[in-house]
N, C-alpha and C. Protein backbone atom coordinates (compact mmCIF):
# COMPACT_ATOMS: atom_id res chain seq x y z
N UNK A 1 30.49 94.66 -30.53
CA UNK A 1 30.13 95.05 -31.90
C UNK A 1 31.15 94.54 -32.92
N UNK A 2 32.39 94.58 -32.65
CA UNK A 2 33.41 93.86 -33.43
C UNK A 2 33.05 92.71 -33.71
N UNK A 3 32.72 91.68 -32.81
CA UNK A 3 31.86 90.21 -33.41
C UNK A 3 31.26 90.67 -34.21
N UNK A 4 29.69 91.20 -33.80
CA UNK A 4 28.62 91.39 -35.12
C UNK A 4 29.74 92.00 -36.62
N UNK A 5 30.52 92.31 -36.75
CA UNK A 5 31.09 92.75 -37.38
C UNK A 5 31.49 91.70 -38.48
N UNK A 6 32.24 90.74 -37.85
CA UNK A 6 33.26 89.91 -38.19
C UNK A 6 32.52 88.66 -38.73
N UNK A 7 30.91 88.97 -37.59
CA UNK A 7 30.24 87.58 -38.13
C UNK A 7 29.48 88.04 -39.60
N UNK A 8 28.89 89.41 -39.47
CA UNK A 8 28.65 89.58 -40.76
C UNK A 8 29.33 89.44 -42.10
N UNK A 9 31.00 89.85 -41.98
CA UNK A 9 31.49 90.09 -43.24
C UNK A 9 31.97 88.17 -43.65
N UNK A 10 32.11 87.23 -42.90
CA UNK A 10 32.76 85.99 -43.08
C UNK A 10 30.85 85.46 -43.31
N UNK A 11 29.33 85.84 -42.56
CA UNK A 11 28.44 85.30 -43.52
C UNK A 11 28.10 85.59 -44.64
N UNK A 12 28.77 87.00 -45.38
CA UNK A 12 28.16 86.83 -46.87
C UNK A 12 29.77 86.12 -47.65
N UNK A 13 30.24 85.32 -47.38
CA UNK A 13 31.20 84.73 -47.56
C UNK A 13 30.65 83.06 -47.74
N UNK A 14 31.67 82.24 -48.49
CA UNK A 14 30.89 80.50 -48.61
C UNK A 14 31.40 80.18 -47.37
N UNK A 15 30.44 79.66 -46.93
CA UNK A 15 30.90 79.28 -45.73
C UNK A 15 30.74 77.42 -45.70
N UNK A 16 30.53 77.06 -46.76
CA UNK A 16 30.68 75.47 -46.96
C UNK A 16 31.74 75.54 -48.14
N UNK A 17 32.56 74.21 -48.14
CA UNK A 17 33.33 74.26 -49.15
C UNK A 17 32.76 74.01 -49.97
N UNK A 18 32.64 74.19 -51.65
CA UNK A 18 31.92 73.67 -52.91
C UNK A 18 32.42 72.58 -53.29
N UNK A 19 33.31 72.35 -53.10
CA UNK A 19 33.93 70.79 -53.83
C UNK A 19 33.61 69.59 -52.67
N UNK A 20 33.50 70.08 -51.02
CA UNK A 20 33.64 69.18 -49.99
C UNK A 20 32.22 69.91 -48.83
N UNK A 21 31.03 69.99 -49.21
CA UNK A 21 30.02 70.50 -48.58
C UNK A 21 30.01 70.06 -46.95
N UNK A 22 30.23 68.83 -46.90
CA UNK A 22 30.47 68.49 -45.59
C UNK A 22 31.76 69.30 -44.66
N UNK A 23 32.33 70.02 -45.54
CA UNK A 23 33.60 70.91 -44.76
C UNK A 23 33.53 72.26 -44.61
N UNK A 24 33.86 73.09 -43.60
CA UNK A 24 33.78 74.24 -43.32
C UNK A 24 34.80 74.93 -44.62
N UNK A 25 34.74 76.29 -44.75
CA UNK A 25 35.96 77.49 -45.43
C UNK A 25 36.24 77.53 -44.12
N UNK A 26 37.42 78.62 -44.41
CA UNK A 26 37.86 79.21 -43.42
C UNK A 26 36.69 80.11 -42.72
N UNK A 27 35.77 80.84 -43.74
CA UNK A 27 34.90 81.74 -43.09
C UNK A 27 33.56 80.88 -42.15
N UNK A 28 33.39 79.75 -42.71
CA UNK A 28 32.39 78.96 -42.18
C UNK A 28 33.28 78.72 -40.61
N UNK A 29 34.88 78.11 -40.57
CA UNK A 29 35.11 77.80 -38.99
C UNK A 29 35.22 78.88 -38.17
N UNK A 30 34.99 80.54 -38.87
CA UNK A 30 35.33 81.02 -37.96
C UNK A 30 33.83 81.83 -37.39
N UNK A 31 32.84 81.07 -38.18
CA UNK A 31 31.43 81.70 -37.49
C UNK A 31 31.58 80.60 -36.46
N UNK A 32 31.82 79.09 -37.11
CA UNK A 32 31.21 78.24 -35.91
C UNK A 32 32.07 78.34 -34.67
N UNK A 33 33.11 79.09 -34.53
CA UNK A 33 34.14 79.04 -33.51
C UNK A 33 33.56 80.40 -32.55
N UNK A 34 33.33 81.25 -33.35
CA UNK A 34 32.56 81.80 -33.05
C UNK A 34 31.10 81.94 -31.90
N UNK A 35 30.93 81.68 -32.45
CA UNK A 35 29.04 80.98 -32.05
C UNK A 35 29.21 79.82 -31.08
N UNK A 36 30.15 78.98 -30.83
CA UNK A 36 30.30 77.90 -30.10
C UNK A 36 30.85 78.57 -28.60
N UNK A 37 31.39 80.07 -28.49
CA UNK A 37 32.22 80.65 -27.54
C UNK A 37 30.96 81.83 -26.96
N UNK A 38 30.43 81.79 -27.85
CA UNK A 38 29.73 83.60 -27.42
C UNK A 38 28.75 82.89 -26.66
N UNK A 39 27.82 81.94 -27.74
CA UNK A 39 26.85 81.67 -26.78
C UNK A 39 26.65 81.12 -25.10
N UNK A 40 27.86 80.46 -25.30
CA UNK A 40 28.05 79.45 -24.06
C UNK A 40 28.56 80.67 -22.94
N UNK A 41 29.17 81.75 -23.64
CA UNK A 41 30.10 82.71 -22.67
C UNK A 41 28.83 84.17 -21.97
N UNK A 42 27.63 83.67 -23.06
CA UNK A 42 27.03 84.75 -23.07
C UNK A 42 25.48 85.01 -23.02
N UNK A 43 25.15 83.08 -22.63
CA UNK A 43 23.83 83.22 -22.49
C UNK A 43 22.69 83.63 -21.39
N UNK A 44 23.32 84.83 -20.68
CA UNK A 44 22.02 85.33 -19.77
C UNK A 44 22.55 86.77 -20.28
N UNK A 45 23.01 87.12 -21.17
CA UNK A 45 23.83 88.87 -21.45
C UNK A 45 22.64 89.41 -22.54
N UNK A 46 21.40 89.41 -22.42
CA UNK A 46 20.74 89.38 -23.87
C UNK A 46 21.05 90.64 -24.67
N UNK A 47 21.28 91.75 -24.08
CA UNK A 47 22.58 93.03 -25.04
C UNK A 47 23.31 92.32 -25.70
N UNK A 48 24.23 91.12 -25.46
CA UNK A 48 25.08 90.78 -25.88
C UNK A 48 24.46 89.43 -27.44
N UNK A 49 23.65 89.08 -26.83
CA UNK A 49 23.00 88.05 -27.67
C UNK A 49 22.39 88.71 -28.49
N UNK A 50 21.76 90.10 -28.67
CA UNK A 50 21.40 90.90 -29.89
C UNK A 50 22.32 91.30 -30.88
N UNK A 51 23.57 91.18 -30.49
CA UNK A 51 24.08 91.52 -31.42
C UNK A 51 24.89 90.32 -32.32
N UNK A 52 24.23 89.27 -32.35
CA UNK A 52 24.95 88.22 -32.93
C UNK A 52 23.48 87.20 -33.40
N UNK A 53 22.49 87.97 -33.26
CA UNK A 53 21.00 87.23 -33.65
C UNK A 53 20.98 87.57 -35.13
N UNK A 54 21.17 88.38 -35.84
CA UNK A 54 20.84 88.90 -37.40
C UNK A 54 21.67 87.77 -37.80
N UNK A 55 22.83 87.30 -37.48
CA UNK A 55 23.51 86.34 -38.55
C UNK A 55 23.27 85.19 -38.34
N UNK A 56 23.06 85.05 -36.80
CA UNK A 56 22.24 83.57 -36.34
C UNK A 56 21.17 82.95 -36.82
N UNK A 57 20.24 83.89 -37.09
CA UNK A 57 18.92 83.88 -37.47
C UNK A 57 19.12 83.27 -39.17
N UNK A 58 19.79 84.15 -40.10
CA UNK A 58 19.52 84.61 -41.29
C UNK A 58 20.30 83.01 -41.85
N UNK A 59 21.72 82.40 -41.05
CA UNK A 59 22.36 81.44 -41.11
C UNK A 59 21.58 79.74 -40.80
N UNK A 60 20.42 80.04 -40.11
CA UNK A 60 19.03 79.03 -40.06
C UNK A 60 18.31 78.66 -40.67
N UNK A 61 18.31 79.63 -41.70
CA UNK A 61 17.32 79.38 -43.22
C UNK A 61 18.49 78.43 -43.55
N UNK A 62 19.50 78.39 -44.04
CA UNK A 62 20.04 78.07 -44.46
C UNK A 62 20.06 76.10 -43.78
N UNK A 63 19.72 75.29 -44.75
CA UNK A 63 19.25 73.89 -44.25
C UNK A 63 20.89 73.83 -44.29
N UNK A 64 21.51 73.39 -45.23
CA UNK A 64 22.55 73.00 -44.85
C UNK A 64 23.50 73.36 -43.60
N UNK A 65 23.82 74.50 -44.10
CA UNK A 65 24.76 75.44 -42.94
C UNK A 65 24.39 75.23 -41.72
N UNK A 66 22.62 75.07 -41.54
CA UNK A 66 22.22 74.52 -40.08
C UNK A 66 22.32 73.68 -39.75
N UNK A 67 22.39 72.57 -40.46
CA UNK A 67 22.49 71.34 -39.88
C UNK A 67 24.11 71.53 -39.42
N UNK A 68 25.15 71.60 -40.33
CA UNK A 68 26.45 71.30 -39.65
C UNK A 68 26.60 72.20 -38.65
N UNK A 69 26.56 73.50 -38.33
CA UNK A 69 26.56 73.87 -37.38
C UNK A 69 25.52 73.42 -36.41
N UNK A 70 24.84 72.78 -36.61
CA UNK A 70 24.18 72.69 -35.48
C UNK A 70 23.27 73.76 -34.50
N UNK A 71 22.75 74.91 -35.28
CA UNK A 71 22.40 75.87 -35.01
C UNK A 71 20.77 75.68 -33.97
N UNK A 72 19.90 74.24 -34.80
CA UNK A 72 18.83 74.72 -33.46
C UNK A 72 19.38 74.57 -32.62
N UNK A 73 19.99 73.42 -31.92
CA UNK A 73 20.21 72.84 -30.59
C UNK A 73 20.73 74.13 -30.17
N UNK A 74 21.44 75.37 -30.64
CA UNK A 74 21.60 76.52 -29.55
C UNK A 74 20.20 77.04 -28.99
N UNK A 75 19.12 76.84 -29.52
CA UNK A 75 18.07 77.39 -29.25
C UNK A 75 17.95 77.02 -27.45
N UNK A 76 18.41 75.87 -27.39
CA UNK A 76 18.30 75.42 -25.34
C UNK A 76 18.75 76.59 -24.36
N UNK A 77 19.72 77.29 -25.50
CA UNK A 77 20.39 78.38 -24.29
C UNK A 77 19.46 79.30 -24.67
N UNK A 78 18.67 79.74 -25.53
CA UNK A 78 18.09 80.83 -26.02
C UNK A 78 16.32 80.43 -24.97
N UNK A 79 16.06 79.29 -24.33
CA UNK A 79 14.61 79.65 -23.77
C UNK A 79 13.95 80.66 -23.13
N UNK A 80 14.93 81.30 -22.35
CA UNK A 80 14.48 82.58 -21.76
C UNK A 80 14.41 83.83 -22.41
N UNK A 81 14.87 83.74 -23.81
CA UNK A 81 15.34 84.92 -24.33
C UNK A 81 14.46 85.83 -25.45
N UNK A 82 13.29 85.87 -25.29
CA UNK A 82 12.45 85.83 -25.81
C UNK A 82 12.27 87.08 -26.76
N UNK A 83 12.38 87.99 -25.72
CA UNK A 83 12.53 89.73 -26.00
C UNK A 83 13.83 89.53 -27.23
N UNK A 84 15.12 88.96 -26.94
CA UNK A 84 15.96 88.76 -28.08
C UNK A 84 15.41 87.93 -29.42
N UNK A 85 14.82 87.26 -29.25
CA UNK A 85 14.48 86.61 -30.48
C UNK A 85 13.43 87.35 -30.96
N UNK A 86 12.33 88.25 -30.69
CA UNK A 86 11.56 88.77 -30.63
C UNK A 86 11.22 89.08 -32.20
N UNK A 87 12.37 90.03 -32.92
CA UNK A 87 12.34 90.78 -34.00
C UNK A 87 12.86 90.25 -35.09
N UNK A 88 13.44 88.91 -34.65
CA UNK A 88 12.78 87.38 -35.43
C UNK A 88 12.40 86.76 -36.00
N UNK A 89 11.06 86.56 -35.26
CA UNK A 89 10.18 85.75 -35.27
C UNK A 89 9.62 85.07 -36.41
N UNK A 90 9.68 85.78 -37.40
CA UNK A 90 9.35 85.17 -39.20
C UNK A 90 10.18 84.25 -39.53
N UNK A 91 11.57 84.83 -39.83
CA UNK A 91 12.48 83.64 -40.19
C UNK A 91 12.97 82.64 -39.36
N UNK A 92 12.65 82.93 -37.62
CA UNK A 92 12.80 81.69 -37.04
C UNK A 92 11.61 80.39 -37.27
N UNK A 93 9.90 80.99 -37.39
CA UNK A 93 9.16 80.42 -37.69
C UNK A 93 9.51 79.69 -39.16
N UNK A 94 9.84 80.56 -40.14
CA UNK A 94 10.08 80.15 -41.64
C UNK A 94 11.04 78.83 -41.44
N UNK A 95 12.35 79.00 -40.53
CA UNK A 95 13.45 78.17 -40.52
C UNK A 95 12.80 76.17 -40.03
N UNK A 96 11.66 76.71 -38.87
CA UNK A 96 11.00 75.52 -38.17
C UNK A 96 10.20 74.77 -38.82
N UNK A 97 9.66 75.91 -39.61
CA UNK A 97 7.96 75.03 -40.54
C UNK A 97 8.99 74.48 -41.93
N UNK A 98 10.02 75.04 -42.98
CA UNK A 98 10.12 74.51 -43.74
C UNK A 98 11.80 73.67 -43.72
N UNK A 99 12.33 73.98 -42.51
CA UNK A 99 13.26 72.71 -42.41
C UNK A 99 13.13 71.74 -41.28
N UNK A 100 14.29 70.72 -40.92
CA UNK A 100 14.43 69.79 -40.03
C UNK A 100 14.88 70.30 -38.98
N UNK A 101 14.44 71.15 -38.33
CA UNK A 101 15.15 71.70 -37.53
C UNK A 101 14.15 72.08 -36.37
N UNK A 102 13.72 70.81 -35.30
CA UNK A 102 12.50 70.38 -34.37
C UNK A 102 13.06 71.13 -32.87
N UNK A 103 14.07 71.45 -32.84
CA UNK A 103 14.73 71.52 -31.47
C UNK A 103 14.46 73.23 -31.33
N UNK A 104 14.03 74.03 -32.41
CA UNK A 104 13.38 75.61 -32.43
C UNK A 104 12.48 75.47 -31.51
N UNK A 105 11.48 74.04 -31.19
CA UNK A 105 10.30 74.31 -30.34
C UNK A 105 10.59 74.41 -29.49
N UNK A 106 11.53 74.83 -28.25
CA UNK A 106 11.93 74.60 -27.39
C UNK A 106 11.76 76.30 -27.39
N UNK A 107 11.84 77.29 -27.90
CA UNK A 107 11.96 78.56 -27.75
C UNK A 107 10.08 79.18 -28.13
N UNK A 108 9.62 78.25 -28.55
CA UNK A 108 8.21 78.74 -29.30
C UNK A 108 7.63 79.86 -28.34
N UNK A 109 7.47 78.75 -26.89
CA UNK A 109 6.32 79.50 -26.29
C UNK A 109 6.97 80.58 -25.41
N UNK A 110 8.14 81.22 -25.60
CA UNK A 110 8.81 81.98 -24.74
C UNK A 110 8.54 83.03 -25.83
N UNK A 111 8.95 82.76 -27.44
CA UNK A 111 8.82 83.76 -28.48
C UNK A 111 7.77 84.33 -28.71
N UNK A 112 6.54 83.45 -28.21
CA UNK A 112 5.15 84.08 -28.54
C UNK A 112 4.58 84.85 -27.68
N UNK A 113 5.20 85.08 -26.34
CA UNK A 113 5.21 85.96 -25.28
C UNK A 113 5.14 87.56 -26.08
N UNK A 114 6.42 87.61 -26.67
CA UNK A 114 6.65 88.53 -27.22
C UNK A 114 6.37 89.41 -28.40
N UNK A 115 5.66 87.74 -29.27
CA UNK A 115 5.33 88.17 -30.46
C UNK A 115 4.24 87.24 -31.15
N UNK A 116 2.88 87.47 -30.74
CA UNK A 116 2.02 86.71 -30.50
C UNK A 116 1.35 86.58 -32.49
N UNK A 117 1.68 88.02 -32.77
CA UNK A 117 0.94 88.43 -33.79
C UNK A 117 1.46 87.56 -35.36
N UNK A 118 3.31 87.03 -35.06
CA UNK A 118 3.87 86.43 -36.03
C UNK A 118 3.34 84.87 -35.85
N UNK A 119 2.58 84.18 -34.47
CA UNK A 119 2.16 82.71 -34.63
C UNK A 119 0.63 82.80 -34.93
N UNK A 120 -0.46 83.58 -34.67
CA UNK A 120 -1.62 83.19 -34.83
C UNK A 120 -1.74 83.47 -36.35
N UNK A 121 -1.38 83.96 -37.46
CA UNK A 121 -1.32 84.15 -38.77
C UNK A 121 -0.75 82.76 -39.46
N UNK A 122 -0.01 82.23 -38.44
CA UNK A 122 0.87 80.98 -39.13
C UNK A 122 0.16 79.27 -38.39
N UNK A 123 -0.86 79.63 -37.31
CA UNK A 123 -1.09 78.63 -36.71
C UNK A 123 -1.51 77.18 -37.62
N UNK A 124 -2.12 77.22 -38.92
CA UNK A 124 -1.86 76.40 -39.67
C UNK A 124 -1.19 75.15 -39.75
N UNK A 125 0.11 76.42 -40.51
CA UNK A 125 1.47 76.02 -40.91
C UNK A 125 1.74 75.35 -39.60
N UNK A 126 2.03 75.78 -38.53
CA UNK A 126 2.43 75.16 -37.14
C UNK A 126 2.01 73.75 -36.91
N UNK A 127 0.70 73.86 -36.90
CA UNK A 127 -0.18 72.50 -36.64
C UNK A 127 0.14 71.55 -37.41
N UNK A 128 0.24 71.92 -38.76
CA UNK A 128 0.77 70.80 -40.02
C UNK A 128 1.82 70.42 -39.46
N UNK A 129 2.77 71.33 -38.90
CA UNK A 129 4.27 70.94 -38.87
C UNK A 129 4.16 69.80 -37.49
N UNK A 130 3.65 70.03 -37.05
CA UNK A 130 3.71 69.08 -35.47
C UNK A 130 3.26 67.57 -35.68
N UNK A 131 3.09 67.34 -37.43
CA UNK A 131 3.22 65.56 -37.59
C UNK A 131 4.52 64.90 -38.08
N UNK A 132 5.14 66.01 -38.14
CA UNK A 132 7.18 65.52 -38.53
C UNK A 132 8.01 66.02 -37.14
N UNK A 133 7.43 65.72 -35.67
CA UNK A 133 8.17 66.73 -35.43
C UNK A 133 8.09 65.22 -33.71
N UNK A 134 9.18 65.01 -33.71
CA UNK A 134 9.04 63.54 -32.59
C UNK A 134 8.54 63.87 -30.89
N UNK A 135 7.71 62.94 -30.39
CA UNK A 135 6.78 62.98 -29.64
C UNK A 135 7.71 63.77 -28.62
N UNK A 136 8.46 63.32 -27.87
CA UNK A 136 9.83 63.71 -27.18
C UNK A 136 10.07 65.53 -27.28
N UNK A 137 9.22 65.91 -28.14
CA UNK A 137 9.11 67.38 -28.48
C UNK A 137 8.12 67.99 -28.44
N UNK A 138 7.11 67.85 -28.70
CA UNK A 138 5.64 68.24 -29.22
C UNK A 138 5.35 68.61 -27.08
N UNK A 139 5.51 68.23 -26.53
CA UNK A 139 5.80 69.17 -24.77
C UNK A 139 5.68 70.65 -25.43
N UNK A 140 6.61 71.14 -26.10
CA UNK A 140 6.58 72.53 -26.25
C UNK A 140 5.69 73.43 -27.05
N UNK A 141 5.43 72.19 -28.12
CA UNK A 141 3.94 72.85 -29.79
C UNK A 141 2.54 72.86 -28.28
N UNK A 142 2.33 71.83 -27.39
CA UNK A 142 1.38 71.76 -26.87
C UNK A 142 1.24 73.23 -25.40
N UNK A 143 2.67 73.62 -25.24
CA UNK A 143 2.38 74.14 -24.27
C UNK A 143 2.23 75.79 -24.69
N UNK A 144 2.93 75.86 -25.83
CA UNK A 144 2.43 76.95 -26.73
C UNK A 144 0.83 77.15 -27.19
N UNK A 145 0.64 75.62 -27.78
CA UNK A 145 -1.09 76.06 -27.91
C UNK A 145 -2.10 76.41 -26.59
N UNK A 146 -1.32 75.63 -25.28
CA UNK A 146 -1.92 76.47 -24.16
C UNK A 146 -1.89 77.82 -24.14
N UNK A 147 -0.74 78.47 -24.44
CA UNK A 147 -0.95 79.59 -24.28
C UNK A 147 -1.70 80.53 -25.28
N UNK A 148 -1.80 80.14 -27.02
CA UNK A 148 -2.75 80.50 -27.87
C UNK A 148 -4.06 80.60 -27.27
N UNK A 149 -4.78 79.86 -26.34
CA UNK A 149 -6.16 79.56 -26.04
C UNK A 149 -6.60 80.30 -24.81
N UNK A 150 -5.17 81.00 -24.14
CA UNK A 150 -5.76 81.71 -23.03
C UNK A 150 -6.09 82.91 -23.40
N UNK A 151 -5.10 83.40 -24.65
CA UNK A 151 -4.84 84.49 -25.49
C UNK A 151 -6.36 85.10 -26.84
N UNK A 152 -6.32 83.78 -27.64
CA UNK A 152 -6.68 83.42 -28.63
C UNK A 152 -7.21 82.47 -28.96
N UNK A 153 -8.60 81.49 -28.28
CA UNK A 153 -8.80 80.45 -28.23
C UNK A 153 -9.93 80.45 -29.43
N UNK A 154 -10.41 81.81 -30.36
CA UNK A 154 -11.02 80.65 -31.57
C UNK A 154 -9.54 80.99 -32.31
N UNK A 155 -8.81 81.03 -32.46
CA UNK A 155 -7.44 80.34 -33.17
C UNK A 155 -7.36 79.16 -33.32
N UNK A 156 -6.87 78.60 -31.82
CA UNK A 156 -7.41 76.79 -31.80
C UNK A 156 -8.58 76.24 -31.73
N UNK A 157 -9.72 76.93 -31.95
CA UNK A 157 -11.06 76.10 -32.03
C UNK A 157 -11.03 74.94 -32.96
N UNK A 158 -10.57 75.48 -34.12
CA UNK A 158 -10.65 74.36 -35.63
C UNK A 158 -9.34 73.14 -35.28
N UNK A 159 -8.40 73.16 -34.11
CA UNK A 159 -7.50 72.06 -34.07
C UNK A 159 -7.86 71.51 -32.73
N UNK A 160 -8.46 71.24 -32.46
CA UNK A 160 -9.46 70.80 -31.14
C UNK A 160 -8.73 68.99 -31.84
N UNK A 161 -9.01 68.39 -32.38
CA UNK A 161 -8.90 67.05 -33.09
C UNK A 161 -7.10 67.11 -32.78
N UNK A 162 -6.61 68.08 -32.91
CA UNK A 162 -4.77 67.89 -32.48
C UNK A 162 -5.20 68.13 -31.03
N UNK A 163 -5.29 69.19 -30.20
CA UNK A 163 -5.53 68.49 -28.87
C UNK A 163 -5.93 67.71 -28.22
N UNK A 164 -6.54 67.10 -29.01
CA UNK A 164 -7.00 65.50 -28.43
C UNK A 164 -6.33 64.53 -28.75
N UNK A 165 -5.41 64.43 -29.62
CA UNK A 165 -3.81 63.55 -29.96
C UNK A 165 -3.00 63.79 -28.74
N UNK A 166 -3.02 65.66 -28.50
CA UNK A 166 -1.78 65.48 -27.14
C UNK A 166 -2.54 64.40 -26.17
N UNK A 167 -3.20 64.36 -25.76
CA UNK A 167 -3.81 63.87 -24.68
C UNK A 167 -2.93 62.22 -24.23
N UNK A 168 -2.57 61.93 -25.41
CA UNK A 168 -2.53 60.59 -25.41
C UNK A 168 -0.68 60.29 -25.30
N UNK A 169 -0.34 60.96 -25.33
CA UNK A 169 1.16 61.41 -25.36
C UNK A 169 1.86 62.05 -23.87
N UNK A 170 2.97 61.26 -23.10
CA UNK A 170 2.67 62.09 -21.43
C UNK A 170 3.52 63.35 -21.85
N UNK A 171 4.76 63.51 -22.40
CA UNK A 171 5.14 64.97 -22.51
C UNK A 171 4.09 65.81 -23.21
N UNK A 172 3.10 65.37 -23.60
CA UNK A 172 1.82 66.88 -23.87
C UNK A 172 0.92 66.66 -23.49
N UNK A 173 0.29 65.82 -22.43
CA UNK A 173 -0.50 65.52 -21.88
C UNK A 173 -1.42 66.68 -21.03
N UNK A 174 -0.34 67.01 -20.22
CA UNK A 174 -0.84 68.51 -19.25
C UNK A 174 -1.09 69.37 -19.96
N UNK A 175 -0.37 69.26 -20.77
CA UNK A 175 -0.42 71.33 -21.47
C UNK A 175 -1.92 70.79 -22.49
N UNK A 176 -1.95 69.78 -22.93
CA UNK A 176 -3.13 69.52 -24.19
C UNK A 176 -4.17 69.86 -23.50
N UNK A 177 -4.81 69.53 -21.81
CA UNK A 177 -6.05 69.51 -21.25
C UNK A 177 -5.68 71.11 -20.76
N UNK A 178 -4.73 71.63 -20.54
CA UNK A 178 -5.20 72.58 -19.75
C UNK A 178 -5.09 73.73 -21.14
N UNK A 179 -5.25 73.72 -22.44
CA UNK A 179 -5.04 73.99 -23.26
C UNK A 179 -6.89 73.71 -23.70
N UNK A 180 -7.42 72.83 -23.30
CA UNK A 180 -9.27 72.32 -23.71
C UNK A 180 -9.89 72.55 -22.76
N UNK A 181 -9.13 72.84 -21.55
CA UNK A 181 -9.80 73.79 -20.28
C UNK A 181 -10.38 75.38 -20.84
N UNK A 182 -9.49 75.84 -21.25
CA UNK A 182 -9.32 77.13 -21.79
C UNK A 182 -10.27 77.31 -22.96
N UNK A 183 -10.43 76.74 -24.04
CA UNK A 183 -11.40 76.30 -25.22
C UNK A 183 -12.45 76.32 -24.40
N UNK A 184 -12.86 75.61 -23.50
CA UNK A 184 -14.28 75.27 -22.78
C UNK A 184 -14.88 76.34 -22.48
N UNK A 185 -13.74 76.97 -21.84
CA UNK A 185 -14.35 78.34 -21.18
C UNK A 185 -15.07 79.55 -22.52
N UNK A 186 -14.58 79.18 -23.53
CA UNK A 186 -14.77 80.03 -24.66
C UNK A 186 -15.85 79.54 -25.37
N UNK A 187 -16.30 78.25 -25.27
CA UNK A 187 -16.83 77.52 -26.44
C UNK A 187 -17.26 76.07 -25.76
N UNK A 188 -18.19 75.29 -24.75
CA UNK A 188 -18.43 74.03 -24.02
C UNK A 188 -18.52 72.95 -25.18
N UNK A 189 -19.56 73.49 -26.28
CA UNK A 189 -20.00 72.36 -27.02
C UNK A 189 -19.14 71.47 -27.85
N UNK A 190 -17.90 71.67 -28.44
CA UNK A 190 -17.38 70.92 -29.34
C UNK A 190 -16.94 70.01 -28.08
N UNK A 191 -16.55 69.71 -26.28
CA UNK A 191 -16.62 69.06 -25.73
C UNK A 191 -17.24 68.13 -25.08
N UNK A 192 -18.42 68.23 -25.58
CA UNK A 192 -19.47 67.15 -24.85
C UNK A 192 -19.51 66.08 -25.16
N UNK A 193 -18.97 65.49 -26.00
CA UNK A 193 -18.41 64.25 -26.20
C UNK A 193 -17.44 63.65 -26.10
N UNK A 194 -16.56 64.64 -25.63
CA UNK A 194 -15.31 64.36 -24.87
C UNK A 194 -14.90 63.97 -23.19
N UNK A 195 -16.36 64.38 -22.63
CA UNK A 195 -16.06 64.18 -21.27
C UNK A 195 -15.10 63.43 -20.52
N UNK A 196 -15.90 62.68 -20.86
CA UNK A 196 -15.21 60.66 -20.30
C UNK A 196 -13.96 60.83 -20.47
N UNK A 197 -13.20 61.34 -21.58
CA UNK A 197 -12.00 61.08 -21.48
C UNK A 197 -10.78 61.95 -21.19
N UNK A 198 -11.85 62.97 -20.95
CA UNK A 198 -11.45 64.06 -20.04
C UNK A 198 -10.92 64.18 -18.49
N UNK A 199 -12.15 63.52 -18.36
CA UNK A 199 -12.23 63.52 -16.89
C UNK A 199 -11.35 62.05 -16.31
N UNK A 200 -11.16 60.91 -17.23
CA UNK A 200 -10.01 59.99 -17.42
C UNK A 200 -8.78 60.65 -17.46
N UNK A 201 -8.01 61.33 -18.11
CA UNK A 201 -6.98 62.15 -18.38
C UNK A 201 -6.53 63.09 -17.23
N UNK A 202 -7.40 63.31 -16.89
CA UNK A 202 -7.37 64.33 -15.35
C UNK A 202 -7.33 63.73 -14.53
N UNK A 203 -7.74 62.20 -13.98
CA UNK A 203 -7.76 61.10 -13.28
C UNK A 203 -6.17 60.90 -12.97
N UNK A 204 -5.52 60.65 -14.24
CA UNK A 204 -4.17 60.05 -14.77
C UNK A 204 -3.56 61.31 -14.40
N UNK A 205 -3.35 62.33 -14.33
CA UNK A 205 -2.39 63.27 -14.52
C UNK A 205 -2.14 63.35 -12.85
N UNK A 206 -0.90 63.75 -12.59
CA UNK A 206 -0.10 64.18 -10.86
C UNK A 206 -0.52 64.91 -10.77
């Protein structure tokens, strides 16, 4: 609790210099010194990772501050952590859809486990976002919309035209068909003209 403490009172503090933005304050090196120790010391403790998510989170909006810290790329240690990110879920979504910050997808479909109700309101926004967001990534937007469709499949009825982009892509390849598997079962007809390349795609896949 002393961390959460320490990280709170140094984030309502500048934590970029004003004259030298590219440079930490003192309060900015001592979140990132911070945050560079806990996580690495502390990523299967999720007690421990709750109490250092409110400033993590709130420090993500923040485009700048994220980028130099480097705050998505912690998201790799955060995949399992779902239940922790849980209460979230807005401003991590807010942080993904309106900054540069692509490496959040890596936590999507673990977060929506938990909190299904903050992505189908935003599925939109999501879908838009998955044309700035590099192929090398979109593995995770696709394996999330699998799981929308087992859940919630007229959600993705109207982006049927983006699952048929994964198709063509091998990191979303699997998750895109077994993602229009699921649609089928709900809904055959918007596929009947898709067969052929369906059943091509399924050909191709291990």
């Amino acid at each position: 609790e002393k961390v959460a403490e320490i990280l709170n009172y140094c984030s309502e503090k500048e934590i970029l210099q004003e004259d030298e933005p590219g440079r930490y304050t003192v309060y900015g090196e001592t979140i990132e010194d911070i945050f560079r120790t806990f996580f690495h010391n502390n990523k299967g403790r999720p007690d421990y990772l709750k109490l250092v998510m409110p400033v993590f989170v709130r420090l993500l909006g923040n485009e700048d501050v994220s980028r130099k810290m480097n705050l998505p790329i912690k998201f790799n240690l955060l995949q399992q952590q779902g239940e922790v990110l849980r209460p979230h879920a807005d401003p991590i979504l807010d942080a993904f859809i309106n900054n540069d910050a692509d490496y959040i997808v890596v936590v999507l479909p673990e977060l929506y486990q938990h909190n299904p109700e903050a992505f189908t309101k935003r599925l939109p926004e999501l879908i838009n976002k998955m044309d700035d967001v590099p192929p090398q990534h979109n593995g995770g937007f696709y394996r999330l919309l699998h799981q929308i469709s087992t859940t919630k499949p007229q959600a993705v009825m109207p982006h049927i035209d983006k699952l048929e982009e994964g198709l063509e892509e091998p990191y979303s390849a699997s998750y895109a068909l077994q993602a229009m598997k699921e649609l089928c079962k709900y809904d055959a007809n918007p596929f009947l003209d898709k067969i052929d390349k369906l059943e091509a795609v399924c050909k191709s896949s291990p």
